[in-house]
Protein backbone atom coordinates (compact mmCIF):
# COMPACT_ATOMS: atom_id res chain seq x y z
CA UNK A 1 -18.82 -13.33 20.20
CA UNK A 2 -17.51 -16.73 18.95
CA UNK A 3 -14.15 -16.32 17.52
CA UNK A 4 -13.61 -20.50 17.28
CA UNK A 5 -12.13 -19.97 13.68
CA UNK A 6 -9.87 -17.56 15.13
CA UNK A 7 -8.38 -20.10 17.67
CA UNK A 8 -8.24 -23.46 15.59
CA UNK A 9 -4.99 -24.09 16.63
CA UNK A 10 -4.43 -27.55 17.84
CA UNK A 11 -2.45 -26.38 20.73
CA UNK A 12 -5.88 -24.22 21.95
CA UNK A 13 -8.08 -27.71 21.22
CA UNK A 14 -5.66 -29.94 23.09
CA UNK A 15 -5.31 -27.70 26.24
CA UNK A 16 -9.60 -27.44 26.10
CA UNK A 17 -9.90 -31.44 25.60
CA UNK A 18 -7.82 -31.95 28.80
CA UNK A 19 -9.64 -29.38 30.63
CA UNK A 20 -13.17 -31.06 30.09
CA UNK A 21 -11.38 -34.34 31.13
CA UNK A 22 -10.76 -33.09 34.24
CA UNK A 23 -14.12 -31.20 34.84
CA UNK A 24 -12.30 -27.40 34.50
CA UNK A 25 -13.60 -24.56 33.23
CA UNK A 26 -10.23 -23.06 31.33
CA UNK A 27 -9.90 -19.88 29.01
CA UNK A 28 -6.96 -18.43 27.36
CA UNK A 29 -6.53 -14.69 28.62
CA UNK A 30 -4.46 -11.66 28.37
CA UNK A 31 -1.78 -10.30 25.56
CA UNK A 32 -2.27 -13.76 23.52
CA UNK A 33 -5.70 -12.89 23.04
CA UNK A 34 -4.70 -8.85 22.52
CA UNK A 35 -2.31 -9.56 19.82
CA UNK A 36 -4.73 -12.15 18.01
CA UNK A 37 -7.00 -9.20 17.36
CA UNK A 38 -4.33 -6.64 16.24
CA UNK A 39 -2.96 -9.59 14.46
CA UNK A 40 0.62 -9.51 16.17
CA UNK A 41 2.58 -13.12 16.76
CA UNK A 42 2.61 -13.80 20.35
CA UNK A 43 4.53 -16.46 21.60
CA UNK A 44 3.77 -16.64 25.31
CA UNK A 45 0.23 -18.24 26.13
CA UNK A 46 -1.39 -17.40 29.57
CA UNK A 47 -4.23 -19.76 30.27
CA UNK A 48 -6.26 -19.18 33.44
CA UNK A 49 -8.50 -21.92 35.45
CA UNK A 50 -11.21 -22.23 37.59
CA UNK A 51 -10.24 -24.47 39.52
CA UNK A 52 -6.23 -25.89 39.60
CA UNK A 53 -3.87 -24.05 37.29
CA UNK A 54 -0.88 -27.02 38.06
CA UNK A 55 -3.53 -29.98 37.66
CA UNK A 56 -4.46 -28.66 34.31
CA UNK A 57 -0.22 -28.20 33.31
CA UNK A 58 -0.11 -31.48 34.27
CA UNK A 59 -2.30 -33.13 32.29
CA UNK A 60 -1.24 -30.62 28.64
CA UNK A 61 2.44 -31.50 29.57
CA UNK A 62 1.61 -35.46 29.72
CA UNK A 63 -0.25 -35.14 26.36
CA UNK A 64 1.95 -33.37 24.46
CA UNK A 65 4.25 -36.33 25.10
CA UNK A 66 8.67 -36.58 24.86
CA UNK A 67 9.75 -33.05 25.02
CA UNK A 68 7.52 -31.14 27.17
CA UNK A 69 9.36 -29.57 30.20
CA UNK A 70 6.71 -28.98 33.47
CA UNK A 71 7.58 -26.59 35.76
CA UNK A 72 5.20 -26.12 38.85
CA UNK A 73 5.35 -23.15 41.10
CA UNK A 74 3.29 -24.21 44.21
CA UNK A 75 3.84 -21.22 46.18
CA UNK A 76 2.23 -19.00 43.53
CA UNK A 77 -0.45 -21.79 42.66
CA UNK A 78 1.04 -20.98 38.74
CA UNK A 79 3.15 -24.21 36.20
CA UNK A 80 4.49 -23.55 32.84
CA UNK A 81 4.64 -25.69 30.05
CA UNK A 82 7.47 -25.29 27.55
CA UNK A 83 7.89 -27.78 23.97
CA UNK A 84 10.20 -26.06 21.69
CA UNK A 85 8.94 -22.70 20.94
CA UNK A 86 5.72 -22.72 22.90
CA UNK A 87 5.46 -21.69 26.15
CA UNK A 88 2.48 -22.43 28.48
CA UNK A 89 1.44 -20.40 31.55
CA UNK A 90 -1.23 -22.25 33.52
CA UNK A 91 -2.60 -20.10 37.00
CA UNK A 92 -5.59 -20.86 38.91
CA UNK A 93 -8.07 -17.43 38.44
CA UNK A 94 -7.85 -15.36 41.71
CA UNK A 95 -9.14 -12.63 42.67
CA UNK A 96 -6.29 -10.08 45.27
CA UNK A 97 -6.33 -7.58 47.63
CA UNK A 98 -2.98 -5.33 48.65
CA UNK A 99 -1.41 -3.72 51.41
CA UNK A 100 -0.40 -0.44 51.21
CA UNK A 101 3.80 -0.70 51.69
CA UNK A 102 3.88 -3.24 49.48
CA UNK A 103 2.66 -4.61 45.48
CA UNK A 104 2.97 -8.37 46.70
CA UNK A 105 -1.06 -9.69 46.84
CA UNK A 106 -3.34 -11.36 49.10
CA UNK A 107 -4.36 -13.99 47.06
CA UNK A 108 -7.36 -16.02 47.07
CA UNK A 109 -9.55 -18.73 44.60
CA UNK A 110 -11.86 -16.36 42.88
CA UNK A 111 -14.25 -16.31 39.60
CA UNK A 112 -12.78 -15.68 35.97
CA UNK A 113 -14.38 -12.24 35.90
CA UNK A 114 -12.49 -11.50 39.42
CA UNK A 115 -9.50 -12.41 37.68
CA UNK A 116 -10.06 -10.28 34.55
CA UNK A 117 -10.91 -7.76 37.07
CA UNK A 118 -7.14 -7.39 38.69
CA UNK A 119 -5.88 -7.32 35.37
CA UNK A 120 -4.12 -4.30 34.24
CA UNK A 121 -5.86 -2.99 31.37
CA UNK A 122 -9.32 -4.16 29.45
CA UNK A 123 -6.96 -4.90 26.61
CA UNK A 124 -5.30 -7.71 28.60
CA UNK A 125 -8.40 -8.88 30.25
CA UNK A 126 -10.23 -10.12 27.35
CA UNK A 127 -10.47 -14.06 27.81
CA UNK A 128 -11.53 -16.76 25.05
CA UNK A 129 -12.96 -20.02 26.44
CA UNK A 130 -11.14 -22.94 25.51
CA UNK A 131 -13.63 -26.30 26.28
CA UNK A 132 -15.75 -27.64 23.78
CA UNK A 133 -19.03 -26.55 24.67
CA UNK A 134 -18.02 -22.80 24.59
CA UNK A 135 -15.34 -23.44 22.13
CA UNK A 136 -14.04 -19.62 20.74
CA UNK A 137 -16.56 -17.82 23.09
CA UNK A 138 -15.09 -14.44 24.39
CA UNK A 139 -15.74 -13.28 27.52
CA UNK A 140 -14.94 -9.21 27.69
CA UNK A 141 -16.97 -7.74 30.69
CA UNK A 142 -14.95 -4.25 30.11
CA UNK A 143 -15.22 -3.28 26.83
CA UNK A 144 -11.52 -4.38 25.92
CA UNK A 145 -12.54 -4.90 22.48
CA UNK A 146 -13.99 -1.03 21.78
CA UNK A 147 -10.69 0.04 23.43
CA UNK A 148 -8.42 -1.74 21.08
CA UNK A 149 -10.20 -0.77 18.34
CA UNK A 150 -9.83 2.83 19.93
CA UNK A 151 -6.33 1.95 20.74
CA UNK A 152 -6.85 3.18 24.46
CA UNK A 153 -5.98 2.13 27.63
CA UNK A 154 -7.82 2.09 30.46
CA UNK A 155 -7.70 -0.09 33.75
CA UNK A 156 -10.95 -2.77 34.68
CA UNK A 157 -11.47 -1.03 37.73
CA UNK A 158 -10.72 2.46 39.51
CA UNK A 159 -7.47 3.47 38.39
CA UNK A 160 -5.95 5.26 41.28
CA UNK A 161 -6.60 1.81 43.07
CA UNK A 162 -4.90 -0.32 40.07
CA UNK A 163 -1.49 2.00 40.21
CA UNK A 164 -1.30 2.12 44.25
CA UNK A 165 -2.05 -1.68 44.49
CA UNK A 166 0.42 -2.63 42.16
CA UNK A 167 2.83 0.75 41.19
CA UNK A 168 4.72 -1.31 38.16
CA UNK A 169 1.40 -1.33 36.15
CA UNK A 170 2.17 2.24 35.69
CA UNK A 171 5.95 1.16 34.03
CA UNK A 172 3.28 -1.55 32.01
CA UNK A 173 1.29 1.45 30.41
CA UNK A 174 3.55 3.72 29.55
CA UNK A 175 5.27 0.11 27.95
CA UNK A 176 2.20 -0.96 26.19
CA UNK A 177 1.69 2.58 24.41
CA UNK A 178 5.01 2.57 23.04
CA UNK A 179 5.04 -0.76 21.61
CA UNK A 180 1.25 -1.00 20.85
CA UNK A 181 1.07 2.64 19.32
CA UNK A 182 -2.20 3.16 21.94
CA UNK A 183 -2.84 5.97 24.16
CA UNK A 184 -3.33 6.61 27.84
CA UNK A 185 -6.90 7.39 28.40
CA UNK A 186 -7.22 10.78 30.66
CA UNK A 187 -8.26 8.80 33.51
CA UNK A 188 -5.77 6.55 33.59
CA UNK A 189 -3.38 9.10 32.34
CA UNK A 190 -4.11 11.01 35.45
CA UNK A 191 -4.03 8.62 37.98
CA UNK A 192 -0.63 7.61 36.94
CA UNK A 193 0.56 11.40 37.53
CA UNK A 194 -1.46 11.12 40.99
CA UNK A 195 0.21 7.84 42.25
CA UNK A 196 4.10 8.47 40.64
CA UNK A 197 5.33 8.54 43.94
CA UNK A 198 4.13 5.00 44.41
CA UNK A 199 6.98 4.02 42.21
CA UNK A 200 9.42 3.72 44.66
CA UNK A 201 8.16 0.64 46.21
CA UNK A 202 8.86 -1.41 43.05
CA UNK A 203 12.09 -3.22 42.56
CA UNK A 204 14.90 -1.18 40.47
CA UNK A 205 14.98 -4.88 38.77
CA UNK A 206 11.23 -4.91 37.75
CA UNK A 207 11.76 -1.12 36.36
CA UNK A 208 14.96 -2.07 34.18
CA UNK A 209 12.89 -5.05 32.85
CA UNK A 210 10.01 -2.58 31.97
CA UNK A 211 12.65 0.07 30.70
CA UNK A 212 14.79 -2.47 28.30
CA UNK A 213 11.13 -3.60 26.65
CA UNK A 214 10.96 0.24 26.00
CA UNK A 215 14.13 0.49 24.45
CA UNK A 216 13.30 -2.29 22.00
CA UNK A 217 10.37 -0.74 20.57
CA UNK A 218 10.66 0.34 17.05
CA UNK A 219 10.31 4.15 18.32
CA UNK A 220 11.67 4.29 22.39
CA UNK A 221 11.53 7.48 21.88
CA UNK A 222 7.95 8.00 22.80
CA UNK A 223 8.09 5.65 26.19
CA UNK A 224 10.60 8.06 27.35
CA UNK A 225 8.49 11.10 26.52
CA UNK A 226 5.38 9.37 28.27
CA UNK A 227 7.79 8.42 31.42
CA UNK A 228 8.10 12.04 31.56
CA UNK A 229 4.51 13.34 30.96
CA UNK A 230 3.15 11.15 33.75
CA UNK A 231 5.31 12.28 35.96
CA UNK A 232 7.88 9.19 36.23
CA UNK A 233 11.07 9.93 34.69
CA UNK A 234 12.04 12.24 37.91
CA UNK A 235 11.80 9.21 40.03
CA UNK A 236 13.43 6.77 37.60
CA UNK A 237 15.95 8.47 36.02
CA UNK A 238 16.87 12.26 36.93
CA UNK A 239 19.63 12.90 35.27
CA UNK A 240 17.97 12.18 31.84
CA UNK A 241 15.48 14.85 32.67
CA UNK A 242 18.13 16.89 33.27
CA UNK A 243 18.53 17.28 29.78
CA UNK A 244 15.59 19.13 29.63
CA UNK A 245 15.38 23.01 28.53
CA UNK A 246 17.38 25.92 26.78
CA UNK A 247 19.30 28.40 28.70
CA UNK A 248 19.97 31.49 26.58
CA UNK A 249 22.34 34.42 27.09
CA UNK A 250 23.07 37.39 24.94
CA UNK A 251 20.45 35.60 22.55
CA UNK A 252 22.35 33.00 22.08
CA UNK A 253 20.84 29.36 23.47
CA UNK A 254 21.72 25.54 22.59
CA UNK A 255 19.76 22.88 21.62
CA UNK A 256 17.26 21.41 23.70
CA UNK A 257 19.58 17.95 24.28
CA UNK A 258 16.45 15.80 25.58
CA UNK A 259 14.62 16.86 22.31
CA UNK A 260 17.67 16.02 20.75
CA UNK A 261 18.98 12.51 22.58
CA UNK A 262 15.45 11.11 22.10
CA UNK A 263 15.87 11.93 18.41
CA UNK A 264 19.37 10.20 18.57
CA UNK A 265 17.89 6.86 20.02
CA UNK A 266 15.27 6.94 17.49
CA UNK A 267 17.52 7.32 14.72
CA UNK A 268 19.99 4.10 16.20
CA UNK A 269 16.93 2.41 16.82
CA UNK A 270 15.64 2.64 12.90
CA UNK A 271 18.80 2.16 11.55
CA UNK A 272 19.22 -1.05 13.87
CA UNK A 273 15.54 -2.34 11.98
CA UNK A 274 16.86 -1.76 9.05
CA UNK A 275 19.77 -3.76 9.45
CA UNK A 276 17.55 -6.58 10.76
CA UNK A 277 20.70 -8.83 12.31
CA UNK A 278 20.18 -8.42 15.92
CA UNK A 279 23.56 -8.59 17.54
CA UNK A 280 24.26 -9.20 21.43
CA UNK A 281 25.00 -5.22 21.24
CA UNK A 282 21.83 -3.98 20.13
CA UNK A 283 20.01 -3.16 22.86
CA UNK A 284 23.24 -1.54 24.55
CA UNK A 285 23.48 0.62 21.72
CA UNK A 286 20.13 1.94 21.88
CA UNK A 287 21.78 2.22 26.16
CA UNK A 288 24.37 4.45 24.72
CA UNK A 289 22.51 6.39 22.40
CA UNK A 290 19.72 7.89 25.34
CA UNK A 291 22.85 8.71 27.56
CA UNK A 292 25.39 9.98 24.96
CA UNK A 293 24.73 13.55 26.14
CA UNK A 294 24.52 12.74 29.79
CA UNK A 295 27.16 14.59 31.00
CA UNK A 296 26.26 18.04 29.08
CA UNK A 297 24.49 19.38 32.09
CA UNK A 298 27.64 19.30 34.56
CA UNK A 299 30.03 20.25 31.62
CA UNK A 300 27.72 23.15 30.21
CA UNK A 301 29.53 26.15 29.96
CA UNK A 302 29.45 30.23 28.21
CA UNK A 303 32.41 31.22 26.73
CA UNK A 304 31.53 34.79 26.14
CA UNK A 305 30.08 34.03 22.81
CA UNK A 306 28.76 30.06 23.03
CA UNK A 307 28.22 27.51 24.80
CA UNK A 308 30.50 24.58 25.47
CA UNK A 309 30.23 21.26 26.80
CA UNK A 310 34.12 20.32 26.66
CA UNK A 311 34.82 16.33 27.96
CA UNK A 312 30.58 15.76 28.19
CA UNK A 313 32.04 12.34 26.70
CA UNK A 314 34.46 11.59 28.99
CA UNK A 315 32.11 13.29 32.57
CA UNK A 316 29.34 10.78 30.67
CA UNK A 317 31.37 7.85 30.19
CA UNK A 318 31.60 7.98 34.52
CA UNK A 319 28.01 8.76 34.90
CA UNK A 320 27.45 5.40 32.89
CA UNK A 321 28.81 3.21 36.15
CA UNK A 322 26.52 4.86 38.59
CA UNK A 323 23.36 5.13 36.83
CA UNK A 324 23.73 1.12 36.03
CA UNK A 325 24.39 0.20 39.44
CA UNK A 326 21.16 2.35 40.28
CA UNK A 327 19.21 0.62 38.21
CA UNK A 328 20.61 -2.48 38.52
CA UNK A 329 21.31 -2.70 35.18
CA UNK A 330 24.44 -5.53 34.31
CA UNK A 331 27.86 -4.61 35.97
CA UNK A 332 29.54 -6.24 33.40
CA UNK A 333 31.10 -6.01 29.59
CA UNK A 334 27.55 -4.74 28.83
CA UNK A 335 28.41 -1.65 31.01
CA UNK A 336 31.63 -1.40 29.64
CA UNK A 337 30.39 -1.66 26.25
CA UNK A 338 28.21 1.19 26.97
CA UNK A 339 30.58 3.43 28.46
CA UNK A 340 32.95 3.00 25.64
CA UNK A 341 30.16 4.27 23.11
CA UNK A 342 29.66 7.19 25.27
CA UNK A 343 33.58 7.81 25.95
CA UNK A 344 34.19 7.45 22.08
CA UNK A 345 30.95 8.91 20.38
CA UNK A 346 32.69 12.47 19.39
CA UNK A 347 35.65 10.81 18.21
CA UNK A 348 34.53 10.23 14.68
CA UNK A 349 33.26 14.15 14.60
CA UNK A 350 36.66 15.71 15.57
CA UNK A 351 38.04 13.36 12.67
CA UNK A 352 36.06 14.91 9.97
CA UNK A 353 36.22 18.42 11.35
CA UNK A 354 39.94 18.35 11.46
CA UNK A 355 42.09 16.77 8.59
CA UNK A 356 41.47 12.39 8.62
CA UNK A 357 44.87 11.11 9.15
CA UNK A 358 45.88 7.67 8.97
CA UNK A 359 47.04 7.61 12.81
CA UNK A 360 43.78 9.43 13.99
CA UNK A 361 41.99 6.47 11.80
CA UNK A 362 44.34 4.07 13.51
CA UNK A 363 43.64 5.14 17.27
CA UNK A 364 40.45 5.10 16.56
CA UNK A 365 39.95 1.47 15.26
CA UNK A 366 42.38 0.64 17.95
CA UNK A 367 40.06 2.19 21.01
CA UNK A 368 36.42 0.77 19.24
CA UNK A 369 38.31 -2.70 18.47
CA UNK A 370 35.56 -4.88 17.46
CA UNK A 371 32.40 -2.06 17.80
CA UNK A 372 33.51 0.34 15.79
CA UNK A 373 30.48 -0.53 13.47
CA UNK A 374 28.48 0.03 16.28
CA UNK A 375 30.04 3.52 17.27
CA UNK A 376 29.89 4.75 13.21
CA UNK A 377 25.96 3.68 13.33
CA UNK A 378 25.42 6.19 16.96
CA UNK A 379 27.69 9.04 15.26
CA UNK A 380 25.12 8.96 11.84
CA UNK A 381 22.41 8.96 14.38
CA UNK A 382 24.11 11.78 15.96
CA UNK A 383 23.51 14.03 13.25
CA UNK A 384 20.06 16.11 14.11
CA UNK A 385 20.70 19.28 12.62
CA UNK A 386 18.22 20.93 10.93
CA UNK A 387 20.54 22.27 8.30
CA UNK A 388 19.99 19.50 5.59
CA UNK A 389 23.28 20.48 3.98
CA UNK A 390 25.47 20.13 6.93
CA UNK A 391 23.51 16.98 7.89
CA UNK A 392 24.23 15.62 4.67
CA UNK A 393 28.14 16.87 4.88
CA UNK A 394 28.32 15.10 7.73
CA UNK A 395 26.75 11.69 6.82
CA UNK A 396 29.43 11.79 3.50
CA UNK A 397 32.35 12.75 5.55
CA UNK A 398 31.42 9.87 8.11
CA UNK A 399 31.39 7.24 4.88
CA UNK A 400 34.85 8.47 4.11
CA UNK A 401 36.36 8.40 7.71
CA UNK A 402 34.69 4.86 7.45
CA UNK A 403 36.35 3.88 3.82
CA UNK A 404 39.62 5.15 5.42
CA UNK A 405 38.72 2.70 8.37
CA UNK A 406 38.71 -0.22 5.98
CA UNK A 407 41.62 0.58 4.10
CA UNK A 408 43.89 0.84 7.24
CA UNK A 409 42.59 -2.24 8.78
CA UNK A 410 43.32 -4.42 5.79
CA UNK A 411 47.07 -3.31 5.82
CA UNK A 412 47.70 -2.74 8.78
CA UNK A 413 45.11 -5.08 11.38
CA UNK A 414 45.03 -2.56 13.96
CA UNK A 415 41.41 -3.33 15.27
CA UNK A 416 41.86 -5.11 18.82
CA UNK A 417 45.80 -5.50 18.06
CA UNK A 418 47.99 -6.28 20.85
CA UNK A 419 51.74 -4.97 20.67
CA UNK A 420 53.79 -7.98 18.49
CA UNK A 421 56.97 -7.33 20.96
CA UNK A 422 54.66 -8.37 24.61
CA UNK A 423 56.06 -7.19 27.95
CA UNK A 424 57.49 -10.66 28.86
CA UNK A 425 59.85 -10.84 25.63
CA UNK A 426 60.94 -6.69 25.75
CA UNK A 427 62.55 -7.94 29.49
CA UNK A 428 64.02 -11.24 27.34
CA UNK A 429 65.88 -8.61 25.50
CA UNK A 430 66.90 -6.38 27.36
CA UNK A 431 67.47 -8.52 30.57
CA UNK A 432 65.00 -6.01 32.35
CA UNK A 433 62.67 -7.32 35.77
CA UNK A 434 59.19 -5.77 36.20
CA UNK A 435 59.27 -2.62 36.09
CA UNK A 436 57.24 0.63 34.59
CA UNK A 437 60.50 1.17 31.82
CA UNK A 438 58.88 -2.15 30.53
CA UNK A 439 55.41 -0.47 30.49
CA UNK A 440 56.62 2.30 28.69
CA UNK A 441 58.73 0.53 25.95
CA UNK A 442 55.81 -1.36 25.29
CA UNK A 443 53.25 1.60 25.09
CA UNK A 444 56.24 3.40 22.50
CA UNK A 445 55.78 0.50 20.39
CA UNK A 446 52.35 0.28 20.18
CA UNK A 447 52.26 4.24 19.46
CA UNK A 448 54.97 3.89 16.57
CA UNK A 449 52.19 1.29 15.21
CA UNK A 450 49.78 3.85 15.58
CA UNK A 451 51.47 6.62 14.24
CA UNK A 452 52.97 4.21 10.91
CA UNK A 453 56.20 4.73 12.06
CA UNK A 454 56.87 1.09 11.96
CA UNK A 455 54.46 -2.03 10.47
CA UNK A 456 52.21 -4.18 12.70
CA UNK A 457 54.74 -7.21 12.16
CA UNK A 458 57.03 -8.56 14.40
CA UNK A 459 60.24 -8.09 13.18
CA UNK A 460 60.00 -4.29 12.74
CA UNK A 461 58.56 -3.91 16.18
CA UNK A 462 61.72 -5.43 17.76
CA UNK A 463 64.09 -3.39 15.85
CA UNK A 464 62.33 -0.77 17.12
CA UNK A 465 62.52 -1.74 20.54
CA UNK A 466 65.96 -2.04 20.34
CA UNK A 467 66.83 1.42 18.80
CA UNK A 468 64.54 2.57 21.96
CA UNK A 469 66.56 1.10 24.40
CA UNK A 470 70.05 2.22 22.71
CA UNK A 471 68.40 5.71 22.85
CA UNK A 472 67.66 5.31 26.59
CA UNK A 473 71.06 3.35 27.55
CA UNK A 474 68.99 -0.08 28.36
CA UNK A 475 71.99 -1.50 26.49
C-alpha cells in the first residue's frame, strides 16, 4: 500500500532526503503511523533506521537549521530531535532478547521487520518508508491494519512471551483500550491474566506513568475495570479492589462502591471535558475522585438497621499518604491537594441535608480556600443514585450551597483568609511571649470570623481581641 499522499508533510520528506544522503534505509513507525489511520493528532514521531539512529538525528537536526535542540543517547543507540512543537525520536532498528528477572533487553542491530517484531502490538508496528524510492510504502507484516480496523489488539509474536519479556506492555494494553476504544483480543487477553504476576518486576514509576495516561482518558473508568479483569488491579492497587462487592444483612445491602467510585471518576472526568480549561488540578481531581470512598471498607459498619461508614473521609484522607508513597506518586502539594478533596468531599452533603448556614458556608470556603470549585465539581459527580428525583434534589441544592458560597465570599473574603490580628501583633498588645494563650486568641478570632460574630476587617478583629483578653484577665 502506498499511502505517499497521506504523509506529504515536509517534515516526513526532509527526514527521507537526509536519509538517502547518507545511504539509510529509514521508516516512520509506531503510534504516529496508528493515529494517522484513525485520524488522531500525534505529536511525537518515532522514526526507526537501518543502520545509525544518531547519524540520521544528526543530519535532520543540522537541516532544520537555528532552533533545533539534538539530544543523543549513546548508551541506548536512540537521539531526539525537538523544534518547537515537533519532537523527533531517531533509534537504530534492533531486534532483543530478555532475561527472565528482569524487562531491561539484550540488544542487538537487527532488520526493520525484527524491530516491528518486538513491538508491542500490530497496531504500533505498522511502519511507512520514508526515502524517495519507496516514498509512502507501508510495510505491515502482522496484519496491524485489519486489527485497527477491528479495533483489536493483539501482540506480533506469542503473547505469553511479549508480557514476561517486558511485564509493562501489559499496563500498555489495558492503556491503549481505554484511550483507543479497542479491545483485548482473547489471546492476548489471556496471556495478560497468565503473566499478572510478572508485574512486580516493573518500576512503581513506570506503572504510575501508565496509570496517570489512564486517568486522562475521556472515560478512566474502563482502564480500571480492564486492570481488574486481567487480573492486575490486586497487584497494583488492593485497596481499590477492596471496594468490590455487597454485603447484605437482614436484606438490607449497600451499594456496590467500586461500581459506584468508577461512576464518580467518570462523571469528574466528563464534566472536566466539558469545561475544556485544563488546570494544574485536573488530573488530581480525577486522583481524588477514584479514592473518595477508600476508606469505606475499614469504616463499614451495621447499625442494627443500616449500614454506616462514619469518618470514611477522614480514615481516606490517611490512606491517601500511603498509597502515594507506594506508588510513587508526588509527595508534595499534589498529595495534599488530593487528600484535602477526599477529607472535604462530604462536606458539601451534610450542608444541604442539614439547614445552609452562613458559618457552615464560611468554614467551608475557609477549609477548600482556592479549590473549592474543584471540590463542588467531585460532590455533583458524587451523586449516582438511581432515584432521578433525589439526584436532581441534590444537584439544585448543591447550586444553592454554591450561590450562598459566592455571596459570602464577596462580603466577607473568607476563601484562604488569614486572621487580620496575626500572632506577632496579639503579643504587641497584650505584652504576651510565645505561648499556646497566643494560639488560642488567635484561633477565637478567626472562629468569631467564621461564625459572623465580628467582620473580616482589622479593626473589629482587635476589639475583639481585646474584649477576649479582659474576659480572660490578660489585662
Amino acid at each position: 500500500m502506498i499511502l505517499e499522499e497521506k504523509i506529504n508533510e515536509p517534515i516526513m520528506r526532509l527526514i527521507g532526503e537526509q536519509a538517502d544522503k547518507l545511504g539509510l534505509p529509514c521508516f516512520v513507525v509506531g503510534g504516529w503511523v496508528r493515529d494517522l489511520f484513525l485520524r488522531r493528532e500525534s505529536k511525537d514521531i518515532d522514526v526507526v533506521v537501518v543502520g545509525s539512529g544518531i547519524d540520521l538525528a544528526e543530519s535532520v537536526a543540522k537541516a532544520l537549521g537555528r532552533g533545533a535542540h539534538l539530544s543523543v543517547f549513546k548508551t541506548y543507540g536512540t537521539a531526539q530531535v525537538k523544534k518547537g512543537d515537533l519532537e523527533l525520536e531517531f533509534v537504530g532498528a534492533r531486534k532483543e532478547s530478555y532475561r527472565k528477572e528482569s524487562r531491561n533487553p539484550i540488544v542487538e542491530n537487527g532488520t526493520l521487520e525484527e524491530d516491528q517484531k518486538r513491538r508491542d502490538f500490530t497496531v504500533n508496528a505498522l511502519a511507512i518508508c520514508l526515502n524517495k524510492e519507496h516514498y509512502g510504502k507501508l510495510l505491515d507484516p502482522f496484519d496491524g491494519l485489519v486489527d485497527l480496523q477491528n479495533k483489536i489488539l493483539r501482540t506480533p509474536c506469542d503473547p505469553d512471551i511479549t508480557f514476561s519479556d517486558d511485564p509493562l506492555r501489559m499496563m500498555r494494553g489495558v492503556r491503549f483500550a481505554c484511550k483507543l476504544g479497542f479491545e483485548l483480543d482473547a489471546s492476548t487477553f489471556e496471556a495478560i491474566q497468565r503473566n499478572r504476576a510478572r508485574i512486580e518486576i516493573i518500576t512503581k514509576e513506570r506503572i504510575a506513568e501508565e496509570l496517570n495516561k489512564i486517568m486522562l482518558s475521556s472515560k478512566p473508568s474502563v482502564g480500571w475495570v480492564l486492570l481488574d479483569k486481567v487480573g492486575l488491579l490486586s497487584y497494583i492497587l488492593p485497596e481499590l479492589k477492596a471496594l468490590q462487592g455487597i454485603e447484605v444483612k437482614e436484606y438490607v445491602g449497600h451499594k456496590d462502591i467500586f461500581l459506584h467510585t468508577m461512576q464518580v471518576l467518570d462523571n469528574v472526568a466528563k464534566a472536566q471535558d466539558e469545561q475544556g480549561e485544563k488546570k494544574e488540578s485536573y488530573l488530581w481531581l480525577r486522583w481524588a475522585a477514584l479514592l473518595h470512598d477508600i476508606g469505606k471498607p475499614k469504616t463499614k459498619q451495621w447499625s442494627g438497621k443500616t449500614w454506616t461508614f462514619h469518618n470514611h473521609n477522614y480514615i481516606g484522607m490517611k490512606m491517601v499518604g500511603s498509597i502515594f508513597k507506594k506508588l510513587k506518586l508526588p509527595q508534595n502539594e499534589k498529595m495534599d491537594y488530593v487528600k484535602k478533596m477526599v477529607d472535604l468531599h462530604m462536606r458539601p452533603i451534610s450542608l444541604v441535608e442539614d439547614t445552609v448556614t452562613d458559618s457552615a458556608v464560611r468554614r467551608l470556603l475557609f477549609e477548600a480556600g482556592d479549590d473549592v470549585e474543584d471540590l463542588m465539581m467531585l460532590c455533583h459527580a458524587d451523586i449516582t443514585s438511581k432515584n432521578a428525583q433525589k439526584v436532581e434534589k441534590y444537584h439544585q441544592n448543591f447550586v444553592l450551597v454554591q450561590q450562598k458560597m459566592v455571596e459570602l465570599e464577596e462580603r466577607d473574603r473568607i476563601r484562604n483568609f488569614q486572621p487580620p490580628v496575626d500572632g506577632q501583633e496579639i503579643m504587641e498588645l497584650l505584652h504576651l511571649p510565645p505561648s499556646p494563650v497566643v494560639g488560642e486568641l488567635k484561633t477565637a478570632i478567626k472562629d468569631a470570623i467564621l461564625d459572623g460574630i465580628i467582620p473580616n476587617e482589622h479593626e473589629a478583629a482587635k476589639a475583639y481581641l481585646m474584649q477576649l483578653a479582659k474576659e480572660k484577665q490578660l489585662l
